[in-house]
C-alpha atoms as a PDB file:
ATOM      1  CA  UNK A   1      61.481  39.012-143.691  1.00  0.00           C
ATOM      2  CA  UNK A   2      64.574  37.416-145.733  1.00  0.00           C
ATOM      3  CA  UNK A   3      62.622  34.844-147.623  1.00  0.00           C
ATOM      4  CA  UNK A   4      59.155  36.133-147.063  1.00  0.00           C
ATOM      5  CA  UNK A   5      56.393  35.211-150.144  1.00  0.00           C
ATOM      6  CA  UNK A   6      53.238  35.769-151.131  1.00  0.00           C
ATOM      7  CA  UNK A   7      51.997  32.344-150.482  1.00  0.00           C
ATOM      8  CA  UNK A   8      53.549  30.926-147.710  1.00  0.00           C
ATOM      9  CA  UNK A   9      53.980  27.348-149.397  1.00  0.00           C
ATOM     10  CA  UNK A  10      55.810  28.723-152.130  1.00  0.00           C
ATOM     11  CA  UNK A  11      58.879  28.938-149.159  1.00  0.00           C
ATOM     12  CA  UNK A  12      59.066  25.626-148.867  1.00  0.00           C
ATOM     13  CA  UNK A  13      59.494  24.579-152.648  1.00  0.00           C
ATOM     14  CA  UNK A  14      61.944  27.659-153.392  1.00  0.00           C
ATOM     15  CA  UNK A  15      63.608  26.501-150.661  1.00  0.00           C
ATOM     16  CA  UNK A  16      64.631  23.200-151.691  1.00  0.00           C
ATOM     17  CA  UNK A  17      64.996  23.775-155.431  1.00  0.00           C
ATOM     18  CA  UNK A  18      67.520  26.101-154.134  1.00  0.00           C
ATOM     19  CA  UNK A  19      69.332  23.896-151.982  1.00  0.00           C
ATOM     20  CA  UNK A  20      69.817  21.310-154.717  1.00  0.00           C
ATOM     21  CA  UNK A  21      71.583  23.943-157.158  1.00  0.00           C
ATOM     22  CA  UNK A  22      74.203  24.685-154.303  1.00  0.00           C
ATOM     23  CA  UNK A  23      74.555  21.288-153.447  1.00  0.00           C
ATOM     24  CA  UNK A  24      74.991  19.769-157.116  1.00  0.00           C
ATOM     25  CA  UNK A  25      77.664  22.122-157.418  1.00  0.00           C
ATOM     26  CA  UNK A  26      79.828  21.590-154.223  1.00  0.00           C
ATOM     27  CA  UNK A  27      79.695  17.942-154.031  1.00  0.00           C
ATOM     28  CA  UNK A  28      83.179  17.232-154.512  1.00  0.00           C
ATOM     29  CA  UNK A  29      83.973  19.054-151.750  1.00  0.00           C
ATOM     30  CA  UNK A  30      81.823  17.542-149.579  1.00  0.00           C
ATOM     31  CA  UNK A  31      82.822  13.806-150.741  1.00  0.00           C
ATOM     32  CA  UNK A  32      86.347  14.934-149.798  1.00  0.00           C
ATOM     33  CA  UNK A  33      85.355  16.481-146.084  1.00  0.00           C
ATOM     34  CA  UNK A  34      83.561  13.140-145.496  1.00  0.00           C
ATOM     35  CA  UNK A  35      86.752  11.307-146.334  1.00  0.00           C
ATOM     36  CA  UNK A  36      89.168  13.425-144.461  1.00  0.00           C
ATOM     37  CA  UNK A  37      86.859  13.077-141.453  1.00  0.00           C
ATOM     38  CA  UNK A  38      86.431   9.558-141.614  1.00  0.00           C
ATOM     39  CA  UNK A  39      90.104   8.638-141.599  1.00  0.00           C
ATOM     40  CA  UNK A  40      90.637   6.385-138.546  1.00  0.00           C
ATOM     41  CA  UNK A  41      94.160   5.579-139.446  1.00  0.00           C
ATOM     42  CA  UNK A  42      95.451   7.789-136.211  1.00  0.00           C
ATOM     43  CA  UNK A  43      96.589  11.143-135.494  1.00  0.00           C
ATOM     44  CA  UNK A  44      99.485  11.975-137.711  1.00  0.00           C
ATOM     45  CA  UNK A  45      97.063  11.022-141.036  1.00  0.00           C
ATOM     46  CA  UNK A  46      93.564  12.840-139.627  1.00  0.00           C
ATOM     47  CA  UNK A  47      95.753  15.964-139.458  1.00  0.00           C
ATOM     48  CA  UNK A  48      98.143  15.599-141.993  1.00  0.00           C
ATOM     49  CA  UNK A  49      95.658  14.790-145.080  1.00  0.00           C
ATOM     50  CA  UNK A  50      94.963  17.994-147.056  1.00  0.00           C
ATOM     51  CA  UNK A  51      91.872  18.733-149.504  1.00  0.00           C
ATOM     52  CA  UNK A  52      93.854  19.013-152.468  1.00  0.00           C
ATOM     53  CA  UNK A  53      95.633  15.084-151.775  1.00  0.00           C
ATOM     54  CA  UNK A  54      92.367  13.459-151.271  1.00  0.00           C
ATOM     55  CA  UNK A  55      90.712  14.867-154.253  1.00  0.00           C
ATOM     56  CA  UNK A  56      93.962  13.901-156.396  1.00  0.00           C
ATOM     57  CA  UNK A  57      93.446  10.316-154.274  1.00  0.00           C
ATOM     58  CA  UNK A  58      90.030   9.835-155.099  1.00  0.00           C
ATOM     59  CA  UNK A  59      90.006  10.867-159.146  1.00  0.00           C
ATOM     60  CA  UNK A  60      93.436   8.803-159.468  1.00  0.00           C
ATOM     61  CA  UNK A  61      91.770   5.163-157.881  1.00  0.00           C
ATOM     62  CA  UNK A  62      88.049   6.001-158.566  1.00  0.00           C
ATOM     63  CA  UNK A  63      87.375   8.007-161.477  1.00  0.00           C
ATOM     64  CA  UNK A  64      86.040  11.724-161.792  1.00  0.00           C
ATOM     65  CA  UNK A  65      82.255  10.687-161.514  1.00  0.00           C
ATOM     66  CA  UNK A  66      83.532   9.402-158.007  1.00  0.00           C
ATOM     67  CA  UNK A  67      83.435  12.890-156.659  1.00  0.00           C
ATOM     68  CA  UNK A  68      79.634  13.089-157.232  1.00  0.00           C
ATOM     69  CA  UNK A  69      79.128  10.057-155.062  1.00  0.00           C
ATOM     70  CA  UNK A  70      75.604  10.076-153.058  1.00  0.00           C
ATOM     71  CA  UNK A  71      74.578  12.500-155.409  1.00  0.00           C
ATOM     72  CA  UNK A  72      70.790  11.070-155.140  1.00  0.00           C
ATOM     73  CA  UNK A  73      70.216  11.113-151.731  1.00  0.00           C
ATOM     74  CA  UNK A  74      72.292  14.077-151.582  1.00  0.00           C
ATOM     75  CA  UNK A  75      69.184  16.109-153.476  1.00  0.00           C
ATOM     76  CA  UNK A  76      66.790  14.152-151.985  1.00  0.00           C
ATOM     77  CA  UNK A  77      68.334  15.139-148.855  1.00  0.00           C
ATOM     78  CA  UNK A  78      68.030  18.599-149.970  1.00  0.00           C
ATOM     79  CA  UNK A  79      64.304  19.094-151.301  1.00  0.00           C
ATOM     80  CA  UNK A  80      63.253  17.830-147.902  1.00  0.00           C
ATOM     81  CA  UNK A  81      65.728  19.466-145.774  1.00  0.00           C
ATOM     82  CA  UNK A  82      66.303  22.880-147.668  1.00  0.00           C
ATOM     83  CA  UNK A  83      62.380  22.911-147.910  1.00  0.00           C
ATOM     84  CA  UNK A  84      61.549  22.468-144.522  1.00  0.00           C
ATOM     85  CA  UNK A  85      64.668  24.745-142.893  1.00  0.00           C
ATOM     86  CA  UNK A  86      63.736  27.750-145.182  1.00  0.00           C
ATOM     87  CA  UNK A  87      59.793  27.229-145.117  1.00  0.00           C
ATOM     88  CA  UNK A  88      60.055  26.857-141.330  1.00  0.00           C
ATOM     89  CA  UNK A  89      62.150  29.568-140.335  1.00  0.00           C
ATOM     90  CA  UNK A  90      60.243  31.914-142.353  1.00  0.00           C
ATOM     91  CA  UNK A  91      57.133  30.386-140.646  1.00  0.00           C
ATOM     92  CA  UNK A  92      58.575  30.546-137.445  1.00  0.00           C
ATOM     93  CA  UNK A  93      59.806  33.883-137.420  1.00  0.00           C
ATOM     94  CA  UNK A  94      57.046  35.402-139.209  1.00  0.00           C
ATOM     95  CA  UNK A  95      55.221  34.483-136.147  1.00  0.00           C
ATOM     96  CA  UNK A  96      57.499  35.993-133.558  1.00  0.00           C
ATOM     97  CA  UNK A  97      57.580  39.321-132.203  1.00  0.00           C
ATOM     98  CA  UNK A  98      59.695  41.663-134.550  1.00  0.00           C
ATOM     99  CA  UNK A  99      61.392  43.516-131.077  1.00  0.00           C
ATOM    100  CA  UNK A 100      64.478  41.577-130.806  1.00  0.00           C
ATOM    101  CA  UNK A 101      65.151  40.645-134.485  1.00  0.00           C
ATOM    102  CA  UNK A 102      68.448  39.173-133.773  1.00  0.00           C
ATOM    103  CA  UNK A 103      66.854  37.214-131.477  1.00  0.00           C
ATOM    104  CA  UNK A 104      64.123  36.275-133.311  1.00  0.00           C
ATOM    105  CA  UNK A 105      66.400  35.208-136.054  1.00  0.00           C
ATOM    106  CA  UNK A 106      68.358  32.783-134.106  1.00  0.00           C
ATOM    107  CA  UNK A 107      65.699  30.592-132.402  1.00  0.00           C
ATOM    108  CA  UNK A 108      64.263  30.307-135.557  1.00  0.00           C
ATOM    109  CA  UNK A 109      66.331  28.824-136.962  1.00  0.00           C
ATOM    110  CA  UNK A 110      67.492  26.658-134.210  1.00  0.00           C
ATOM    111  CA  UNK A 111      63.636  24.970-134.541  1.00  0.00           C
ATOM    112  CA  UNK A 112      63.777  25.285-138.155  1.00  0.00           C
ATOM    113  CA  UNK A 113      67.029  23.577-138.950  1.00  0.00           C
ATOM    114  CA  UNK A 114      66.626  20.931-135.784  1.00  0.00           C
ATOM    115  CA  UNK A 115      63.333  20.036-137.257  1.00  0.00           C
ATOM    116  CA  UNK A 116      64.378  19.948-141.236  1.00  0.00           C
ATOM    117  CA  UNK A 117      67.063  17.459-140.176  1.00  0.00           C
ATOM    118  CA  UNK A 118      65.792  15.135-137.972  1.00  0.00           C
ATOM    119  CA  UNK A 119      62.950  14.513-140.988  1.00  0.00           C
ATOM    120  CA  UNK A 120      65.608  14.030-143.376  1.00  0.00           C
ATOM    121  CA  UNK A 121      67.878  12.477-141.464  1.00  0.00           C
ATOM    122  CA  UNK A 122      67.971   8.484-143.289  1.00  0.00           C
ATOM    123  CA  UNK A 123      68.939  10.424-146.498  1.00  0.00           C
ATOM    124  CA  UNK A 124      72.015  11.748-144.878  1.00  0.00           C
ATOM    125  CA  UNK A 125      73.058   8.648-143.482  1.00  0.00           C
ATOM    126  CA  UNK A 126      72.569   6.453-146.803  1.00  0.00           C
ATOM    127  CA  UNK A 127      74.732   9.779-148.680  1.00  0.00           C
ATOM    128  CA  UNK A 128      77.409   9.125-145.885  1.00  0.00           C
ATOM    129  CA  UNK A 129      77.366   5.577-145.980  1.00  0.00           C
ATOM    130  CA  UNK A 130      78.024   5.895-149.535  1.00  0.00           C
ATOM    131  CA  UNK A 131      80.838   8.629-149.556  1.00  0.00           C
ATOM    132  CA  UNK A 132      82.795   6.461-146.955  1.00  0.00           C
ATOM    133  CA  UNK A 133      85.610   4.344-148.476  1.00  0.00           C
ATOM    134  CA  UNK A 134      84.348   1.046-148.218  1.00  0.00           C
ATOM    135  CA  UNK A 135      86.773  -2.246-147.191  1.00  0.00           C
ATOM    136  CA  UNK A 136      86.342  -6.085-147.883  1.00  0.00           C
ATOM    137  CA  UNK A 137      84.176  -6.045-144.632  1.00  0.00           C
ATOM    138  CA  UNK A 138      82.155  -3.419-144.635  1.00  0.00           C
ATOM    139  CA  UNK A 139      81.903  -2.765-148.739  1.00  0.00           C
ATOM    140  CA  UNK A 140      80.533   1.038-149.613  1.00  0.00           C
ATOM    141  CA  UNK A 141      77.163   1.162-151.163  1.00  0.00           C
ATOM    142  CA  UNK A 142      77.042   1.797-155.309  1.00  0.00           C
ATOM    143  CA  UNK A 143      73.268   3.230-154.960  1.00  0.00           C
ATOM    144  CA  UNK A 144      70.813   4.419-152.966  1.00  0.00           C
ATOM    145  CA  UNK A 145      68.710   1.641-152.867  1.00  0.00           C
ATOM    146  CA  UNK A 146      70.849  -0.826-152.067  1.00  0.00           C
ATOM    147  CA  UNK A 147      72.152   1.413-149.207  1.00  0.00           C
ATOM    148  CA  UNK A 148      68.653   2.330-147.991  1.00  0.00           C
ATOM    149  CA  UNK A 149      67.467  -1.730-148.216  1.00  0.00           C
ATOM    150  CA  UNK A 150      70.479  -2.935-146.651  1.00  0.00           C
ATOM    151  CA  UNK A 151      70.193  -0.627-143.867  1.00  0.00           C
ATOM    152  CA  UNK A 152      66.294  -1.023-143.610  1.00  0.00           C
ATOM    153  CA  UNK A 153      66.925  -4.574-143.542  1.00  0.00           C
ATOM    154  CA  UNK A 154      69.840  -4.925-141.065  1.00  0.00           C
ATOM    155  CA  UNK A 155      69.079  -2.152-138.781  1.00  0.00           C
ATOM    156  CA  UNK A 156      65.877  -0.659-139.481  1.00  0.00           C
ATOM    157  CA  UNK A 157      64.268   2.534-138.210  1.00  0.00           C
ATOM    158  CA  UNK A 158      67.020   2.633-135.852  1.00  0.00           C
ATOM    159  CA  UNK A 159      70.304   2.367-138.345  1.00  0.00           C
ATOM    160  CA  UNK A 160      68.048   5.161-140.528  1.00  0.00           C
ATOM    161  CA  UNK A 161      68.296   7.287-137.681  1.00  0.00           C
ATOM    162  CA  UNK A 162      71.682   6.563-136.920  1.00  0.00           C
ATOM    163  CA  UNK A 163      73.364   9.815-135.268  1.00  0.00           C
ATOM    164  CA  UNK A 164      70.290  11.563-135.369  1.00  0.00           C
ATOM    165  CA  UNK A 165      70.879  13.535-132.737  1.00  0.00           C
ATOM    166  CA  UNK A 166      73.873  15.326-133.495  1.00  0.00           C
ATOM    167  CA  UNK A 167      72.599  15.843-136.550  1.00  0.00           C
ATOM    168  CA  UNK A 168      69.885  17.480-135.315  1.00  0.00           C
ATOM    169  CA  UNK A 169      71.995  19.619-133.349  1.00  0.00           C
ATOM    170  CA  UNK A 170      74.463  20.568-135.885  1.00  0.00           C
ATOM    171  CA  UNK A 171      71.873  21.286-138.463  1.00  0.00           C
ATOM    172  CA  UNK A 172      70.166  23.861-135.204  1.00  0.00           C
ATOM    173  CA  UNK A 173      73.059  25.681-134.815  1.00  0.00           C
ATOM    174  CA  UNK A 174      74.238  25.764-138.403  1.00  0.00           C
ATOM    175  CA  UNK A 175      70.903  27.161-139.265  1.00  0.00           C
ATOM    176  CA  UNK A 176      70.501  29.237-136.488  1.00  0.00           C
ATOM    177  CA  UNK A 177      74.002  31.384-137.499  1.00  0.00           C
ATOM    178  CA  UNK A 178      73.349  30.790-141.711  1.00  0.00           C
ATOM    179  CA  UNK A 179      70.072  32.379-141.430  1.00  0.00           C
ATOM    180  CA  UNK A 180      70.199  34.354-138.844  1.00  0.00           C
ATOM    181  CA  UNK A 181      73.873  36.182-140.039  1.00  0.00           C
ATOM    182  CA  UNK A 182      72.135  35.908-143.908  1.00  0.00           C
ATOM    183  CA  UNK A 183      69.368  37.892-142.801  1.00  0.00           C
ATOM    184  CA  UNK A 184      70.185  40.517-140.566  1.00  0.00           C
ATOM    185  CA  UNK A 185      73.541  41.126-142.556  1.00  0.00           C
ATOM    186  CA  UNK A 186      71.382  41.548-145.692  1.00  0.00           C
ATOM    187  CA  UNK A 187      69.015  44.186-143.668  1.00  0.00           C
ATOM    188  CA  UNK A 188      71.939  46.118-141.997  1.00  0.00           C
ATOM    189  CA  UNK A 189      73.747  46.901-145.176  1.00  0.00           C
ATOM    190  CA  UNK A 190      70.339  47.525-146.855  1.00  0.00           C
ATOM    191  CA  UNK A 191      69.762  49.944-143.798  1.00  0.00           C
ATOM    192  CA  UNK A 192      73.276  51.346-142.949  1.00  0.00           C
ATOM    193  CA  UNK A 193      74.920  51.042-146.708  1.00  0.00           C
ATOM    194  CA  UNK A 194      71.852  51.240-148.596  1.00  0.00           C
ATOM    195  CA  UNK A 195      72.675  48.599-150.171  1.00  0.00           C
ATOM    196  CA  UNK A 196      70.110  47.546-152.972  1.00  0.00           C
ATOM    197  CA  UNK A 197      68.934  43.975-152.865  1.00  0.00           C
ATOM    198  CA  UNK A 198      70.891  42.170-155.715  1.00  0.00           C
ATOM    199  CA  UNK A 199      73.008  39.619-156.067  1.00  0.00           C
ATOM    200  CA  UNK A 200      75.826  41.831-154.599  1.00  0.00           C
ATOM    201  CA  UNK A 201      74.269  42.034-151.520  1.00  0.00           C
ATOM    202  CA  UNK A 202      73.277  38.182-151.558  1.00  0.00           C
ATOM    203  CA  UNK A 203      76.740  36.916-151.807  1.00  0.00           C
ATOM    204  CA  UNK A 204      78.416  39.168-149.590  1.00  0.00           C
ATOM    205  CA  UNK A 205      75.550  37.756-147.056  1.00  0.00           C
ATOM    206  CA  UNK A 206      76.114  34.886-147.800  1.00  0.00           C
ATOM    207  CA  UNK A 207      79.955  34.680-147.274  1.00  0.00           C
ATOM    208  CA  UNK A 208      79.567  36.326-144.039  1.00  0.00           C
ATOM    209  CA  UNK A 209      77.220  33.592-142.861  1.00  0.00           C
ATOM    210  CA  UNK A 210      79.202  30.566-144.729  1.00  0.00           C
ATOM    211  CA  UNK A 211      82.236  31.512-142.903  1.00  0.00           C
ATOM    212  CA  UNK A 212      80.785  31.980-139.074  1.00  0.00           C
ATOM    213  CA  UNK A 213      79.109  28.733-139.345  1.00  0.00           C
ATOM    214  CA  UNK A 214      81.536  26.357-140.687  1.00  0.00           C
ATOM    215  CA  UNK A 215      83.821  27.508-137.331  1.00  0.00           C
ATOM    216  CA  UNK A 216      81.130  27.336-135.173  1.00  0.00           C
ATOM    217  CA  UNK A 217      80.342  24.095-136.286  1.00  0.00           C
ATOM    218  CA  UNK A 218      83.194  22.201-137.474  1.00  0.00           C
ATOM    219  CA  UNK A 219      83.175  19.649-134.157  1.00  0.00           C
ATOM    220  CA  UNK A 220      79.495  18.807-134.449  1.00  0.00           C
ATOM    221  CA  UNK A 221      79.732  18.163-138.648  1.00  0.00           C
ATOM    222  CA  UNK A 222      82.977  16.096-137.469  1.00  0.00           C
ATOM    223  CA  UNK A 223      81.316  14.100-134.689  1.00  0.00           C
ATOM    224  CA  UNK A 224      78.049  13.430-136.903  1.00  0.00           C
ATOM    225  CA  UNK A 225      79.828  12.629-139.950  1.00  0.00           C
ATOM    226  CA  UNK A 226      82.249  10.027-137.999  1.00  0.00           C
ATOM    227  CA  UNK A 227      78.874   8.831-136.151  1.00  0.00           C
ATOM    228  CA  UNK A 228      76.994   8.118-139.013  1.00  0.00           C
ATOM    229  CA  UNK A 229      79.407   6.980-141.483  1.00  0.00           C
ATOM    230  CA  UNK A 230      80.077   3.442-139.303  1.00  0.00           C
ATOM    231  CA  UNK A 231      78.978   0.150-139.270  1.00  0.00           C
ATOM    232  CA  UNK A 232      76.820  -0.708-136.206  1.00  0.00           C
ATOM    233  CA  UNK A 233      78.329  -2.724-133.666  1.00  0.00           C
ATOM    234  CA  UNK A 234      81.402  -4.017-132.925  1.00  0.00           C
ATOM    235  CA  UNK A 235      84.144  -0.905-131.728  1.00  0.00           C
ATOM    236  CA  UNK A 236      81.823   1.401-133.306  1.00  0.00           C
ATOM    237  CA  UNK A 237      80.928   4.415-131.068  1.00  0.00           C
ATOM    238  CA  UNK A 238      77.990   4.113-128.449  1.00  0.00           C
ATOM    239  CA  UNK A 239      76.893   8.050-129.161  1.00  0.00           C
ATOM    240  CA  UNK A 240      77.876  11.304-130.151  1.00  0.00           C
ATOM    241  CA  UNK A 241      79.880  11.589-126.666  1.00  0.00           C
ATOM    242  CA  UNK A 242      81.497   9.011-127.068  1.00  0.00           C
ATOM    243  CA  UNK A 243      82.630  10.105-130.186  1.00  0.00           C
ATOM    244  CA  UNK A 244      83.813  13.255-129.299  1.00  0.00           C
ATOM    245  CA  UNK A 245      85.729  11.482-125.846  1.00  0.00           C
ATOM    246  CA  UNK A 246      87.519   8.997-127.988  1.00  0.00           C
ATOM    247  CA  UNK A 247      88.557  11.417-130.832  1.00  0.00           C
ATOM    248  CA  UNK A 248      90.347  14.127-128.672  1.00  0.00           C
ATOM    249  CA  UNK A 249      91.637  11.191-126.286  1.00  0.00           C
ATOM    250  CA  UNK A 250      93.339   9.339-129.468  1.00  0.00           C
ATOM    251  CA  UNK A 251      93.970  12.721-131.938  1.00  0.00           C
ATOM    252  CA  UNK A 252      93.502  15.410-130.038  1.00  0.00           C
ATOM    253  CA  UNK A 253      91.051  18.534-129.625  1.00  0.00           C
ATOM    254  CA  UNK A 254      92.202  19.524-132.872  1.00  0.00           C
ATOM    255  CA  UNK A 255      90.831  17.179-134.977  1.00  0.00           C
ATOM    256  CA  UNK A 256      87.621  17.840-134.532  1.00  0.00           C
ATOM    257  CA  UNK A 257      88.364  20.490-137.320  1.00  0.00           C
ATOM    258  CA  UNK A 258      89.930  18.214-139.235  1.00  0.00           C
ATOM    259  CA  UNK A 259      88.438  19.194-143.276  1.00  0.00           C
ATOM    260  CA  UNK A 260      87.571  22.649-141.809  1.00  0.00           C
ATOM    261  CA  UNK A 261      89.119  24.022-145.310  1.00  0.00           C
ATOM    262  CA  UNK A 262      87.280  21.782-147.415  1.00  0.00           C
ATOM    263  CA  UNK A 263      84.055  22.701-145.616  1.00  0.00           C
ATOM    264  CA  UNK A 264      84.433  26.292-145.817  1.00  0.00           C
ATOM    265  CA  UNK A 265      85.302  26.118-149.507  1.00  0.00           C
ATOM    266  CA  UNK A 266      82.404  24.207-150.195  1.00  0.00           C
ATOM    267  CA  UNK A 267      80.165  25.635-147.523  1.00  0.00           C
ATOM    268  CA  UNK A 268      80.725  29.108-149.074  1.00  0.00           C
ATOM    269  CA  UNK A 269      79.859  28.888-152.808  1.00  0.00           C
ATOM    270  CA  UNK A 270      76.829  26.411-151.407  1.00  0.00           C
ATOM    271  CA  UNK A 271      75.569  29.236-149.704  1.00  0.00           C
ATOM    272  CA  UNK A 272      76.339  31.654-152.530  1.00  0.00           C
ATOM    273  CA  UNK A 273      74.498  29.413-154.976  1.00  0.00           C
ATOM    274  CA  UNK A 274      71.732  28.269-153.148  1.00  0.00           C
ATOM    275  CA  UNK A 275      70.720  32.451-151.884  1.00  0.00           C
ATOM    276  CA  UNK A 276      71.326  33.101-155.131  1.00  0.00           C
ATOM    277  CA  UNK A 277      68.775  30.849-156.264  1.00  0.00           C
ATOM    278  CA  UNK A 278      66.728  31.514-153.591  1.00  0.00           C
ATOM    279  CA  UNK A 279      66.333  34.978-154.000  1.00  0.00           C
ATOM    280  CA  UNK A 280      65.936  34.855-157.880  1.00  0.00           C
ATOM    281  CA  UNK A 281      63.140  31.977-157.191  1.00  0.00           C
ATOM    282  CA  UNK A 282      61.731  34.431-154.696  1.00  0.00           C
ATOM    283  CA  UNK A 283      61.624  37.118-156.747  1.00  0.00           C
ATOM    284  CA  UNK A 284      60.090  35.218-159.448  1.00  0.00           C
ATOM    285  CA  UNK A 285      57.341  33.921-157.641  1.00  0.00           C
ATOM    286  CA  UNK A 286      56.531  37.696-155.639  1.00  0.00           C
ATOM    287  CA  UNK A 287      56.233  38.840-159.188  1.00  0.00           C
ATOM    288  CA  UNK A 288      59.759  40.146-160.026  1.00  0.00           C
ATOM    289  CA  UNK A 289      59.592  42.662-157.053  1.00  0.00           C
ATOM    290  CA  UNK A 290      63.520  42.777-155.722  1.00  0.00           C
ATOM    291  CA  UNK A 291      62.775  45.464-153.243  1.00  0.00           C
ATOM    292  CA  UNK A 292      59.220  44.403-152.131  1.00  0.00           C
ATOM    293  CA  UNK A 293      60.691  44.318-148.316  1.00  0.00           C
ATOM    294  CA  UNK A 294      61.437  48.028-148.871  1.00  0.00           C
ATOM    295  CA  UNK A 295      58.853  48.998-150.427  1.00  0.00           C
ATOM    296  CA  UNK A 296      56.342  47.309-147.134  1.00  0.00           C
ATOM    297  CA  UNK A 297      58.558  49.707-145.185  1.00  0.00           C
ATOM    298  CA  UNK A 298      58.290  52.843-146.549  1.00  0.00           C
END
């Protein structure tokens, strides 16, 4: 079992204290994918905007500290969801036959991650909210609180839960190939390379898995992002559908990848940082065994 422990609670805290070290890292990046996937300005800009322009764009008119925007419910976010996706999985498939491991791999995480985000879900919308560039309308939220309140207020449960359902989805399958790729990759090079588990062995994992799920996933982190990231009412979109009719009928199939690059570059060291962490965390808490999954085997 990848993330296996001694005490089966200890899955859920490692889990998100290891979420939050990616994520503190790699915020930036994902300030900038929000912005490049929020542009509404047409088809020529959503396509034409590149990462390294809308980082320069953001530091020039809003000030370094302006890439760590969210930041709060960002790890807030995190302990909940990062608990809950690696606590469950390991739950889930510790449960399941171990026949079809691949298998077993994949639809737990697809209950695991589903689960984690729907829980966690008015976090991510208050980060969004706050990462979008605001206008004299619709101003962008300086804090958590105020964004939570003014949604709470205005919208309730239901502008909380805004886009919760692609979400959901998104977080499913992303978890489903992250986990799933981390930990059978990890156990077929252990197996077929004999590969000792290290840190070598954890990032290559963790690359492999970073890169299959931001291209697998790209047009559901697109649709939810766009989804949650508006004001309700007005022209805003009726559902994740709708979304995804209206974007390739105005920009084109295309755009649904549209910060692809920014994802994967942050998507990857995440990963890399947050198994690292994971693994170390794990290891501390088994008692400093690396190999203990070996060692059950033999």
């Amino acid at each position: 079992m990848a993330f296996h422990t001694k005490k089966r609670w200890h899955s859920y805290v490692i889990g998100g204290l290891s979420s939050c070290v990616g994520e503190s890292v790699t915020m930036p990046l994902d300030v900038a994918k929000v912005r490049m996937q929020v542009s509404l300005s047409g088809r020529r800009r959503a396509r034409d905007l590149s990462l390294h322009k809308v980082l320069h764009g953001i530091v020039r008119r809003e000030g370094v500290t302006a890439l760590w925007t969210g930041m709060i419910p960002a790890l807030l976010r995190q302990i909940l969801y990062g608990g809950l996706r690696i606590g469950l999985y390991t739950s889930f498939k510790e449960s399941l036959p171990p026949a079809h491991p691949w298998l077993g791999s994949i639809v737990s995480g697809v209950f695991a991650g589903g689960l984690a985000a729907a829980v966690a879900n008015p976090f991510d919308v208050v980060k969004t909210r706050m990462q979008v560039l605001g206008t004299p309308a619709k101003p962008r939220f300086t804090s958590f609180s105020q964004g939570f309140i003014h949604i709470s207020r205005k919208h309730g449960m239901k502008g909380l839960y805004r886009g919760w359902l692609p979400t959901a989805q998104r977080a499913a399958v992303v978890a489903a190939v992250e986990l799933g790729t981390y930990d059978e990759t990890k156990g077929y090079l252990r197996e077929a390379w004999r590969m000792n588990d290290g840190p070598t062995l954890h990032i290559f994992s963790a690359l492999m898995s970073g890169l299959l799920a931001t291209i697998i996933c790209a047009p559901i982190d697109f649709i939810k992002t766009r989804v949650q990231g508006q004001e309700i009412g007005g022209d805003s979109y009726k559902n994740a559908v709708d979304c995804f009719r209206r974007t390739v009928s105005a920009e084109g199939p295309l755009a649904l990848w549209t910060g692809v690059t920014a994802h994967y570059l942050r998507r990857g060291p995440h990963l890399i940082l947050s198994f690292l962490a994971l693994e170390q965390m794990r290891n501390f808490v088994n008692g400093g065994v690396w190999n203990q999954e070996q060692e059950e085997e033999s």
